[in-house]
N, C-alpha and C. Protein backbone atom coordinates (compact mmCIF):
# COMPACT_ATOMS: atom_id res chain seq x y z
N UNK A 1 21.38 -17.93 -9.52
CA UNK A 1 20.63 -17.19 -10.52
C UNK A 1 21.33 -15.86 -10.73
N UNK A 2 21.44 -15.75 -12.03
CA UNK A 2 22.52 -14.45 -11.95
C UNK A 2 21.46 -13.08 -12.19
N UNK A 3 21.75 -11.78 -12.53
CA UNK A 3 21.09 -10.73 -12.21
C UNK A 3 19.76 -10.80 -13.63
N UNK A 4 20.32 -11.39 -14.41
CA UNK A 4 19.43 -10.93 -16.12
C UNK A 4 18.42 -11.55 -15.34
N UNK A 5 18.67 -13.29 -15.43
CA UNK A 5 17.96 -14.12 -15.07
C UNK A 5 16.35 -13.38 -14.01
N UNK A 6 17.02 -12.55 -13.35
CA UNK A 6 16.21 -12.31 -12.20
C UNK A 6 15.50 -11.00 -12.82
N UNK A 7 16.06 -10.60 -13.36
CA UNK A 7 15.17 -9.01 -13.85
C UNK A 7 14.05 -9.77 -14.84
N UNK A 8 14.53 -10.86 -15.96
CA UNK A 8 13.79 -11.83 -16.44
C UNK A 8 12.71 -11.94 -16.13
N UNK A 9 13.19 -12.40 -15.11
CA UNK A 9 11.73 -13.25 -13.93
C UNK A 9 10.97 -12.09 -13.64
N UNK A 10 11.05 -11.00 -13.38
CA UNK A 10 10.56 -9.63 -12.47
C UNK A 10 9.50 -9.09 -14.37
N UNK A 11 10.49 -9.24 -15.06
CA UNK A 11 9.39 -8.66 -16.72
C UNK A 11 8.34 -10.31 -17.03
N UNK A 12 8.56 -11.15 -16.41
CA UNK A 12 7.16 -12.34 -17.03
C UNK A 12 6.06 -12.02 -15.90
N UNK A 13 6.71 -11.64 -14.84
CA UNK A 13 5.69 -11.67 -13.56
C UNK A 13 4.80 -9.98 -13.58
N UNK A 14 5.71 -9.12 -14.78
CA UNK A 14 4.66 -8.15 -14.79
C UNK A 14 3.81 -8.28 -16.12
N UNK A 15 4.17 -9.05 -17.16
CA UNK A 15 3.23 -9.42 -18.48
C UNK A 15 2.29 -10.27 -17.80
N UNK A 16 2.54 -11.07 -17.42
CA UNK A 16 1.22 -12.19 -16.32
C UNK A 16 0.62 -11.21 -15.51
N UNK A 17 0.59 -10.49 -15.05
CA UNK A 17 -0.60 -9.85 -13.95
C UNK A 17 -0.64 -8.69 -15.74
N UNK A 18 -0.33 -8.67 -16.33
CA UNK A 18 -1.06 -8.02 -17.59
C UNK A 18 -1.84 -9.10 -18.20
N UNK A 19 -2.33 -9.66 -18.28
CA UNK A 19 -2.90 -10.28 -18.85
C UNK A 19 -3.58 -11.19 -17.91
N UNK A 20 -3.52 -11.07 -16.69
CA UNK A 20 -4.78 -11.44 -15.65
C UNK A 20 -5.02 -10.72 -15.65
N UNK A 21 -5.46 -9.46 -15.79
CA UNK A 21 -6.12 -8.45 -15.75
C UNK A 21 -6.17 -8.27 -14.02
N UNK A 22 -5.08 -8.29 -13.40
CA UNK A 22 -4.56 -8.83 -11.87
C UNK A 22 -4.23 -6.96 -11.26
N UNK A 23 -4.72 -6.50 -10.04
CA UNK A 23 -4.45 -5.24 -9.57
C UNK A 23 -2.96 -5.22 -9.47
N UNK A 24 -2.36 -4.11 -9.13
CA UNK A 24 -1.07 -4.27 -9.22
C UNK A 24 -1.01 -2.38 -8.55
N UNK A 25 0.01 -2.20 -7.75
CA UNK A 25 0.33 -1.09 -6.70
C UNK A 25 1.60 -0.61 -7.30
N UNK A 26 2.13 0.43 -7.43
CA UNK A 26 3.59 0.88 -7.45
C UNK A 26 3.74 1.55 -5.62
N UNK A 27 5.44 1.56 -5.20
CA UNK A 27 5.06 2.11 -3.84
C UNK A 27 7.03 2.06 -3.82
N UNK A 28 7.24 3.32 -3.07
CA UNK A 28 8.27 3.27 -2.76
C UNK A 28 8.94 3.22 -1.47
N UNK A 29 9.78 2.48 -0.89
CA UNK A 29 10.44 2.40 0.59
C UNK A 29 11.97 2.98 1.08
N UNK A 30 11.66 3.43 1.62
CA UNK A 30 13.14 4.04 2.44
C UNK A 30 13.18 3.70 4.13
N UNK A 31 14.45 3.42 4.41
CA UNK A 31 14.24 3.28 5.82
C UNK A 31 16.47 3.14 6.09
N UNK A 32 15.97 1.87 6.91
CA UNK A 32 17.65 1.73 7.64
C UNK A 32 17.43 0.32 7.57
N UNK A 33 19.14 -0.06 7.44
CA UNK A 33 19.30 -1.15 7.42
C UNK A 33 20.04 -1.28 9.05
N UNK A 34 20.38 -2.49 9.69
CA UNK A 34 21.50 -2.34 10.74
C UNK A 34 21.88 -4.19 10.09
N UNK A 35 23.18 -4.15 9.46
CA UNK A 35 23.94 -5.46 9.69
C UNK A 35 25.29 -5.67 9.77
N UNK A 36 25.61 -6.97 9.84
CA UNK A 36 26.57 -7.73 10.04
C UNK A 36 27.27 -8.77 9.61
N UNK A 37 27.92 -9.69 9.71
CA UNK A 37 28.55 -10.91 8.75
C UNK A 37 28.09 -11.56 10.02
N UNK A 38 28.08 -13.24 9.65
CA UNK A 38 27.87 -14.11 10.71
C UNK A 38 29.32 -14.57 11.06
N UNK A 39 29.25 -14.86 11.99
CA UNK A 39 30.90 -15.21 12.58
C UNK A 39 32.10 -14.18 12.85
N UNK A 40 31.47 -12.58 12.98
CA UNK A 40 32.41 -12.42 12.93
C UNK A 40 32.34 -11.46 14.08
N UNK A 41 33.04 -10.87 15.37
CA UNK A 41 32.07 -10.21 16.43
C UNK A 41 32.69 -8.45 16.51
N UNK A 42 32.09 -8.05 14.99
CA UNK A 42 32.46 -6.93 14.82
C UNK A 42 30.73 -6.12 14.90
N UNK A 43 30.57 -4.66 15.15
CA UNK A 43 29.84 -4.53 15.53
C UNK A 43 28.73 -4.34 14.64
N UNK A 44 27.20 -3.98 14.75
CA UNK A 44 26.48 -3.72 13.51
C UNK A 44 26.58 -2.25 13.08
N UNK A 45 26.88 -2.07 11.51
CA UNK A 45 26.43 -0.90 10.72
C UNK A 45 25.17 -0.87 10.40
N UNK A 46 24.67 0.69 11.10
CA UNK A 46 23.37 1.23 10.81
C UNK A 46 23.76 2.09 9.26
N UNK A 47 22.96 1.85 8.37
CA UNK A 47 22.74 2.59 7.48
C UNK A 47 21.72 2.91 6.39
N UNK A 48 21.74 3.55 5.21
CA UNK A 48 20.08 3.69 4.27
C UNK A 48 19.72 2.48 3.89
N UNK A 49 18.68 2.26 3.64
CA UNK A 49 17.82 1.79 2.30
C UNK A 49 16.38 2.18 1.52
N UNK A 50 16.82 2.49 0.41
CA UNK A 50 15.74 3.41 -0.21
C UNK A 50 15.34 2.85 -1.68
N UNK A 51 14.01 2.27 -2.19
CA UNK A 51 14.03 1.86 -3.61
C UNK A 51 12.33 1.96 -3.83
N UNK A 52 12.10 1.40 -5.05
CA UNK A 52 10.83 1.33 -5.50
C UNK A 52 10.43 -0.71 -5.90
N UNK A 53 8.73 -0.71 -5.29
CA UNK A 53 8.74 -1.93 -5.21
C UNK A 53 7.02 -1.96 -6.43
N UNK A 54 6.68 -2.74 -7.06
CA UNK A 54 5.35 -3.35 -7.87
C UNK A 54 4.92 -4.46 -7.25
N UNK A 55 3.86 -4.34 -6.31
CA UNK A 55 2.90 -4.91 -6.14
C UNK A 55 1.92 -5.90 -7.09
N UNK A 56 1.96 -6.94 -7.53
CA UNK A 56 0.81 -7.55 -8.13
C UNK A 56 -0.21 -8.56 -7.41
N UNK A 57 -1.57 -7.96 -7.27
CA UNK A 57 -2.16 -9.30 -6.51
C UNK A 57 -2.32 -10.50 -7.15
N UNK A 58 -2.05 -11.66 -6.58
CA UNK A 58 -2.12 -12.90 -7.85
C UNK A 58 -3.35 -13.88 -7.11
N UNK A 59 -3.12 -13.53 -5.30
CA UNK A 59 -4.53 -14.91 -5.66
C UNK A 59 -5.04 -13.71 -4.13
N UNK A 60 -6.44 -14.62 -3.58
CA UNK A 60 -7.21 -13.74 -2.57
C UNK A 60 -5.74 -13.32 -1.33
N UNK A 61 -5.73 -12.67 -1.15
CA UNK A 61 -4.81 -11.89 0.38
C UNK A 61 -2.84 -12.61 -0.30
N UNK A 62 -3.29 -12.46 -1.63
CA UNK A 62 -1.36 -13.08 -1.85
C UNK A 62 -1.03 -12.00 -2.84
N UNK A 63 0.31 -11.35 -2.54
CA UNK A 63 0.93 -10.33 -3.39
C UNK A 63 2.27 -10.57 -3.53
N UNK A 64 2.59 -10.60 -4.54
CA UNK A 64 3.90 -10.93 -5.41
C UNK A 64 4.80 -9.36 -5.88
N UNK A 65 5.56 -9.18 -4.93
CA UNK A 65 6.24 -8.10 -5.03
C UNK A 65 8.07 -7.66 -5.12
N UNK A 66 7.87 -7.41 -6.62
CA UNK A 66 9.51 -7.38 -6.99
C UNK A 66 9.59 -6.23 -6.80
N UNK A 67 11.13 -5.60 -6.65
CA UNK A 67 11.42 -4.36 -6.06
C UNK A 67 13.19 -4.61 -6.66
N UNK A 68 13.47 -3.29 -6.32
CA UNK A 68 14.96 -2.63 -6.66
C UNK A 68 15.00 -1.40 -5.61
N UNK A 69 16.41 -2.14 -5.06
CA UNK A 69 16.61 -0.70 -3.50
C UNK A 69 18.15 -0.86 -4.02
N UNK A 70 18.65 0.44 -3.67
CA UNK A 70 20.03 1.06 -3.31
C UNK A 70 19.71 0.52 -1.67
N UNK A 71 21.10 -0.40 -1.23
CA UNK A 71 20.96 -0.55 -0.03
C UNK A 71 22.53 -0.78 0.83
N UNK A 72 22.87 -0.15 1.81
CA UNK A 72 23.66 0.25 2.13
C UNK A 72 24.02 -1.06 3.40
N UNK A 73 25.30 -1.61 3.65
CA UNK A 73 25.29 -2.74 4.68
C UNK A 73 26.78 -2.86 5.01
N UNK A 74 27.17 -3.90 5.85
CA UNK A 74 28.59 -3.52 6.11
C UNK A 74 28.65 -4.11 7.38
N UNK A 75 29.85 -3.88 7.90
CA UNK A 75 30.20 -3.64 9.68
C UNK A 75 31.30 -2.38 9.82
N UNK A 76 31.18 -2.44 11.36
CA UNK A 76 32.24 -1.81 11.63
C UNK A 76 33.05 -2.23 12.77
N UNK A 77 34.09 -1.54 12.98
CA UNK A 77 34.53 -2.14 14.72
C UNK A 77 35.00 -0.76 15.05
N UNK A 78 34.94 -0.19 16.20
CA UNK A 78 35.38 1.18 16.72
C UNK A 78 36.85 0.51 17.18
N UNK A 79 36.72 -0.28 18.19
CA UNK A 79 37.79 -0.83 18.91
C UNK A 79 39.21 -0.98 18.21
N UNK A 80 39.08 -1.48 16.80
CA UNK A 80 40.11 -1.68 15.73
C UNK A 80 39.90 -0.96 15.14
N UNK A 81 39.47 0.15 14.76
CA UNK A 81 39.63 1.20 14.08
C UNK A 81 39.17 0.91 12.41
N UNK A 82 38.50 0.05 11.89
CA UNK A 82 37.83 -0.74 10.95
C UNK A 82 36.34 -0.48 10.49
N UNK A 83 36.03 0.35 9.53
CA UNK A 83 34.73 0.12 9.10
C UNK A 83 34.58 -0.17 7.48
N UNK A 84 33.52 -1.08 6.71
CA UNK A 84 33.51 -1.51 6.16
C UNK A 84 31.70 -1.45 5.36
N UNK A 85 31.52 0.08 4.44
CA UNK A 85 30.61 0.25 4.00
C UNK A 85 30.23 -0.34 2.34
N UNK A 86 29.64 -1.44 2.58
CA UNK A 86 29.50 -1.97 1.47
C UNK A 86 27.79 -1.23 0.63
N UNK A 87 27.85 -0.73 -0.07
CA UNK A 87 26.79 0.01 -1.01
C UNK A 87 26.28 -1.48 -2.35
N UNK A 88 25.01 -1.71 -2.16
CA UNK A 88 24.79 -2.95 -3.04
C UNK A 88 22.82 -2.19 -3.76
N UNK A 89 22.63 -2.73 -4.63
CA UNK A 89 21.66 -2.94 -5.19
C UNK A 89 20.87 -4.34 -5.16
N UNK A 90 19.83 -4.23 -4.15
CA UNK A 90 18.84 -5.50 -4.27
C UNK A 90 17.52 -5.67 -5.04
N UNK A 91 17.76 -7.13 -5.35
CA UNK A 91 16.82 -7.00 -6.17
C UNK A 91 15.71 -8.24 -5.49
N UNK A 92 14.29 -7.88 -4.71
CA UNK A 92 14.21 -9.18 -3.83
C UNK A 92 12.85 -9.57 -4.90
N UNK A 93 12.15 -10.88 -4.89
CA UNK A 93 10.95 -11.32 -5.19
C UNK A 93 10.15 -11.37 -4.17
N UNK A 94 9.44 -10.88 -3.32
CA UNK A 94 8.64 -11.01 -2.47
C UNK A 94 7.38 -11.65 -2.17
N UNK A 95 6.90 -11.93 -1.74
CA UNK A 95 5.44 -13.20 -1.94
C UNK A 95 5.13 -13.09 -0.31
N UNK A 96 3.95 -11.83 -0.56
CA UNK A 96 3.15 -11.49 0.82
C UNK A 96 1.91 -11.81 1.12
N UNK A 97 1.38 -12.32 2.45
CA UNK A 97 0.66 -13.01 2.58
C UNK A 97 -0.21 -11.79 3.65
N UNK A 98 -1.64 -11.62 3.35
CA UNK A 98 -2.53 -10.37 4.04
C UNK A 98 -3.18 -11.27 5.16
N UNK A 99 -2.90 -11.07 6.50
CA UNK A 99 -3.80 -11.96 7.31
C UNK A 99 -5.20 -10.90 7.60
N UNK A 100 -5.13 -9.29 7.56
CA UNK A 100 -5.78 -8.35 7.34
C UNK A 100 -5.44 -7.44 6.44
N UNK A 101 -6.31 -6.43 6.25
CA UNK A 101 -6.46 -5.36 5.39
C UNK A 101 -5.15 -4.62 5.50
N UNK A 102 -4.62 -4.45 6.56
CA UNK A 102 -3.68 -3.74 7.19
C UNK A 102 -2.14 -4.32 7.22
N UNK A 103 -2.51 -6.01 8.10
CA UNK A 103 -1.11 -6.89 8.43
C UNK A 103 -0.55 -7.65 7.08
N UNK A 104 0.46 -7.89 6.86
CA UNK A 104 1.14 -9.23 6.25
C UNK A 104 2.22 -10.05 6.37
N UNK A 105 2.50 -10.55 5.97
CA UNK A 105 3.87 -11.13 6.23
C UNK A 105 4.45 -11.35 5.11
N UNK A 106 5.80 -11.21 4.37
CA UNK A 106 6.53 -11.48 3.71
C UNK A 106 7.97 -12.43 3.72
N UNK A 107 8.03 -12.88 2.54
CA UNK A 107 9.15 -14.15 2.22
C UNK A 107 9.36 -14.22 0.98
N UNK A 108 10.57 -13.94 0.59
CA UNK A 108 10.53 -14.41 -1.00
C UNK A 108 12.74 -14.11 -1.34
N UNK A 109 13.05 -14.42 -2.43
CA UNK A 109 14.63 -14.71 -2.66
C UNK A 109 15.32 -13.45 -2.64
N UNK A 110 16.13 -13.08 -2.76
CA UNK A 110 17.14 -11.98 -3.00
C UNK A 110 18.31 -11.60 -3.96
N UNK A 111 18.54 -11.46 -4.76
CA UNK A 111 19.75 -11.28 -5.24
C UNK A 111 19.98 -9.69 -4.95
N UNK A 112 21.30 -9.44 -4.61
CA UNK A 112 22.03 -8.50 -5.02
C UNK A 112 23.62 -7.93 -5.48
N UNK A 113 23.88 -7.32 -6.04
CA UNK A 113 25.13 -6.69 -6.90
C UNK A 113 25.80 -5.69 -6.16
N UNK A 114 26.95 -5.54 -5.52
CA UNK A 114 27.64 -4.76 -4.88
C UNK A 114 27.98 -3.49 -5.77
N UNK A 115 27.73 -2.70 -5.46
CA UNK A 115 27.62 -1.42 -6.25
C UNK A 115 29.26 -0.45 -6.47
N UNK A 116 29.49 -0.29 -4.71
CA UNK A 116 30.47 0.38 -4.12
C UNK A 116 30.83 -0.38 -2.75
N UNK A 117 32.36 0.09 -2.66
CA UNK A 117 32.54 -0.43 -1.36
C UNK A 117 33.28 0.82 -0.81
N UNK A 118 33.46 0.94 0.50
CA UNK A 118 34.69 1.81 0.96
C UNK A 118 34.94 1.06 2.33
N UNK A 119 36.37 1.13 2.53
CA UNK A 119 36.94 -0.07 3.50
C UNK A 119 37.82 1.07 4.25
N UNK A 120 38.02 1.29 5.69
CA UNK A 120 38.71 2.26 6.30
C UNK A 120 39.56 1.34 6.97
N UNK A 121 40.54 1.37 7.67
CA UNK A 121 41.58 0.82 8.61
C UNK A 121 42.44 1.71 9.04
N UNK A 122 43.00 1.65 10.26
CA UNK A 122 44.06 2.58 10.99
C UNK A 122 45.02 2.99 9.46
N UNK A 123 45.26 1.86 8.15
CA UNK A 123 46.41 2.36 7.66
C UNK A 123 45.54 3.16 6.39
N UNK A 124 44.03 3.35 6.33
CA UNK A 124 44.13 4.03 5.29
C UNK A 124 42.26 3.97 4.95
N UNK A 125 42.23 4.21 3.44
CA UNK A 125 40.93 3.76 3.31
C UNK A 125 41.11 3.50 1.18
N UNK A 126 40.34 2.01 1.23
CA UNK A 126 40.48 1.62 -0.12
C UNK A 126 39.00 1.44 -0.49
N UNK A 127 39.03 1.33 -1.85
CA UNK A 127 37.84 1.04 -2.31
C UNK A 127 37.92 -0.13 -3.35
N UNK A 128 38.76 -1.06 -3.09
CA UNK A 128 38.71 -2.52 -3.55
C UNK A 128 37.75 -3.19 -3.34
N UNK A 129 37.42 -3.80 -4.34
CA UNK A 129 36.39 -4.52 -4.29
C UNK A 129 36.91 -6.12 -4.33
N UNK A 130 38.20 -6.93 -4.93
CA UNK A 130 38.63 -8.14 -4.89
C UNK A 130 38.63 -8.93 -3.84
N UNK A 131 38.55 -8.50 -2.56
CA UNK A 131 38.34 -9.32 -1.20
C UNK A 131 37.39 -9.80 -0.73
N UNK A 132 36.10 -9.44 -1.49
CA UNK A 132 34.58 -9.97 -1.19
C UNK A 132 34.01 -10.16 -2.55
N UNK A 133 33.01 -11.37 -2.46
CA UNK A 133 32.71 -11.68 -3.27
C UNK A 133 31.37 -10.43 -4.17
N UNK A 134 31.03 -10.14 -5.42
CA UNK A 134 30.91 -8.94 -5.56
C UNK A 134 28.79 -8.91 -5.63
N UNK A 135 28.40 -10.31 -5.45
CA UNK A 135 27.20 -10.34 -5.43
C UNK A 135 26.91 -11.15 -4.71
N UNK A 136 25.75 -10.72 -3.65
CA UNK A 136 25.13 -11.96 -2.54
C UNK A 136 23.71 -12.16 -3.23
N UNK A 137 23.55 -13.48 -2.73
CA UNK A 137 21.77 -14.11 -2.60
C UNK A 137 21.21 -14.19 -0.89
N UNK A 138 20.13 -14.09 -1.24
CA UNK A 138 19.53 -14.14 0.27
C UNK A 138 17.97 -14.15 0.26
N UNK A 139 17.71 -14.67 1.68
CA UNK A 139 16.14 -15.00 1.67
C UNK A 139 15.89 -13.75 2.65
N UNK A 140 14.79 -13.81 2.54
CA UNK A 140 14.10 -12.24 3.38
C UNK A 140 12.83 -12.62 3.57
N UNK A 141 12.89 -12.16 5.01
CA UNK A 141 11.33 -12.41 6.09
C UNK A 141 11.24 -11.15 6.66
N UNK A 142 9.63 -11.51 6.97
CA UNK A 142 9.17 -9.29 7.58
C UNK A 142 7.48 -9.91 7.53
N UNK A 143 7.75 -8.71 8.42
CA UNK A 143 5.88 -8.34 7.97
C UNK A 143 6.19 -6.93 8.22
N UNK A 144 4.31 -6.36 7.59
CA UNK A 144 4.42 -5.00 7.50
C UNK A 144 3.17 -4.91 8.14
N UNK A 145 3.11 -3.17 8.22
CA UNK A 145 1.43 -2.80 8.71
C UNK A 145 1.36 -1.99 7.98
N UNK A 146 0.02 -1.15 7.29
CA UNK A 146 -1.04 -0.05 6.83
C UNK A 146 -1.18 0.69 7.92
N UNK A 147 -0.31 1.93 8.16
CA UNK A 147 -0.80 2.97 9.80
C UNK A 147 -1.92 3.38 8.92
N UNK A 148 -1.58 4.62 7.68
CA UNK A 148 -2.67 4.73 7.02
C UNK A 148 -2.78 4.63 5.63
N UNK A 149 -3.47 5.42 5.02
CA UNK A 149 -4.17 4.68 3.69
C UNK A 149 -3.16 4.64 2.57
N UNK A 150 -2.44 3.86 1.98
CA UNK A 150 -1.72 4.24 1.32
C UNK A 150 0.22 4.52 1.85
N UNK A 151 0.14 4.38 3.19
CA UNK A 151 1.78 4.91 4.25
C UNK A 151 1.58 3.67 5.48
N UNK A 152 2.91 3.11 5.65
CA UNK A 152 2.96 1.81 6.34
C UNK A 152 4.63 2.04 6.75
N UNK A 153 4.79 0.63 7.31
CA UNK A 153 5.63 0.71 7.81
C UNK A 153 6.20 -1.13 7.60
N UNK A 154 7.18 -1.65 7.24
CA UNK A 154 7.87 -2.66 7.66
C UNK A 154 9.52 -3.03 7.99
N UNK A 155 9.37 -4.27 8.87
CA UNK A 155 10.29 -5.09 9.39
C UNK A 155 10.86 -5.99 8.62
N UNK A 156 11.84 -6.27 8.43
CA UNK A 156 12.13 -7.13 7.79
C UNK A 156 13.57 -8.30 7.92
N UNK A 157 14.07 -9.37 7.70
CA UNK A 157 15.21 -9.61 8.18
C UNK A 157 15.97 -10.33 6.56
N UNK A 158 16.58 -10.21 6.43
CA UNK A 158 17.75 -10.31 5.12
C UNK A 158 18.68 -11.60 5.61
N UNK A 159 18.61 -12.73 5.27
CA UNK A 159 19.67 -13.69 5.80
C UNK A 159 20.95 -14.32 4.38
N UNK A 160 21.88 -14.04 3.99
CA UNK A 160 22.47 -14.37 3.08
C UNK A 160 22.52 -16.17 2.95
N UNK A 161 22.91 -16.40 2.01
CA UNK A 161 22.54 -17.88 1.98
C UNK A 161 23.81 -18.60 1.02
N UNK A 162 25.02 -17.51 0.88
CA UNK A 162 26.03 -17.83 -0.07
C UNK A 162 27.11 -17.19 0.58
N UNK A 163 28.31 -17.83 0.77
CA UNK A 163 29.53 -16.94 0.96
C UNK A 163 29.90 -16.00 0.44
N UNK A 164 29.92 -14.63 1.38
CA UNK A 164 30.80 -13.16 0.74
C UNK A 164 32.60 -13.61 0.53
N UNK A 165 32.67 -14.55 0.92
CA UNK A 165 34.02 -14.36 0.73
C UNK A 165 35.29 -13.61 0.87
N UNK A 166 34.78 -13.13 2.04
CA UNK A 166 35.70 -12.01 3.18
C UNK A 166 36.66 -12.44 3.35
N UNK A 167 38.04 -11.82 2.76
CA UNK A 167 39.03 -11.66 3.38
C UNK A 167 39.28 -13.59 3.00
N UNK A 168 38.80 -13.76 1.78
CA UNK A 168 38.96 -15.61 2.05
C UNK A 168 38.32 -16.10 3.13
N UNK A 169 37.34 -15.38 3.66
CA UNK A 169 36.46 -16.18 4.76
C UNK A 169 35.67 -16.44 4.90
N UNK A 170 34.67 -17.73 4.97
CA UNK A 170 33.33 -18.19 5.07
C UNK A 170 32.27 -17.10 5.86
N UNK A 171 31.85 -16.02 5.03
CA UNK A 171 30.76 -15.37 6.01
C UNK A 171 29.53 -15.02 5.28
N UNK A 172 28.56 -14.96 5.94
CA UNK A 172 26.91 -14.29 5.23
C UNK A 172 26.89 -12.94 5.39
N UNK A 173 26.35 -12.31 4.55
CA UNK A 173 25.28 -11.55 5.30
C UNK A 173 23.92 -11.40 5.94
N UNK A 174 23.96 -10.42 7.39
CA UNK A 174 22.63 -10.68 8.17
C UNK A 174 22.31 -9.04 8.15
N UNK A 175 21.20 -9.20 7.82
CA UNK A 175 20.27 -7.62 7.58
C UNK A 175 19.17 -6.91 8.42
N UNK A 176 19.16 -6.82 9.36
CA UNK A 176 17.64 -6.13 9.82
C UNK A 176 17.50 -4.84 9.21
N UNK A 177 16.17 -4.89 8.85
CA UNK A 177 15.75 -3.57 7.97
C UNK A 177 14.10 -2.87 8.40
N UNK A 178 14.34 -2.02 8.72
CA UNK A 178 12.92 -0.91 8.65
C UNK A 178 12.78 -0.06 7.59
N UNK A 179 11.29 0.24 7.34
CA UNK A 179 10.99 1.13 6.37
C UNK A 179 9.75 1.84 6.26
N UNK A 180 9.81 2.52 6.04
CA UNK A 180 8.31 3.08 5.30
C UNK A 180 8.37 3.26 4.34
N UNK A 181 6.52 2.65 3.96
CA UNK A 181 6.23 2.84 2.29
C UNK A 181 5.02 3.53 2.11
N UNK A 182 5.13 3.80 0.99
CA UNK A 182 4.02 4.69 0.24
C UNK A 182 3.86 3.84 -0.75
N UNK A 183 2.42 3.75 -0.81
CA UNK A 183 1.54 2.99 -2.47
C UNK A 183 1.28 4.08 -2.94
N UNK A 184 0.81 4.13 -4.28
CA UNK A 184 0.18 4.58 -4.83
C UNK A 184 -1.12 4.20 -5.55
């Protein structure tokens, strides 16, 4: 699914909760990401993630939540002298499930668009982008909590589901992410 496609999807899913006359939250999240590629035993990059997400309730304790984050991911290796800050824009569909007022759990697709890269090595530092592929998909799991009214906190895990195409090499991306949010 390429990016229109998905912003697409994100403008029918806010005309439909317009016209269910369906509650709907604005709320923004910032936190840290820490990831990695699979296969490859370089170490994890800690870094931001910060965006704004729309809430729509669609059925009793189910919320359908598209969002847009600046999100920062990568690896590094100290040992080889190698770090590798990839800067991307996600765009996830979310579909959260309230077991309380407070708890939920979330699952829903991912696309995102590589924004920026910066690549360091003993011989230098580039900002090529031709060695990885320039947009990932991915599924994403989490739950969150309500500390208080309106300010929370979630977990979340980012699993890529398409080759980055590293270096010509079969790898994903893997994401653990924290955050706090604010509704409004």
């Amino acid at each position: 699914m390429n990016m229109k496609k998905l912003l697409l999807l994100c403008f029918v899913l806010f005309g439909f909760s317009a016209l269910q006359n369906v509650q709907a939250q604005l709320g923004l999240k910032s936190g840290m990401n820490l990831s990695n590629f699979n296969g490859y035993s370089f170490q994890n990059r800690l870094a931001f993630r910060v965006g704004a997400f729309y809430g729509l309730e669609a059925f009793d304790n189910v919320t359908i939540e598209p969002g847009i984050y600046f999100s920062q991911k990568g690896i590094k290796s100290d040992a080889e002298g190698i770090s590798d800050r990839l800067s991307y824009i996600d765009v996830p569909v979310l579909f959260r499930y309230g077991f309380t007022e407070r708890f939920d759990v979330f699952a829903g697709p991912q696309a995102s668009v590589l924004a920026t890269r910066r690549y360091e090595n003993p011989d230098g530092v580039s900002r090529n982008t031709s060695t990885i592929r320039g947009y990932d998909l991915a599924a994403v799991l989490g739950f969150g909590y309500e500390l208080l009214e309106g300010v929370g906190i979630e977990f979340g895990y980012d699993f890529g589901l398409i080759s980055l195409n590293y270096f010509d090499t079969n790898v994903k991306s893997r994401v653990f992410h924290f955050a706090l949010t604010k509704t409004f």
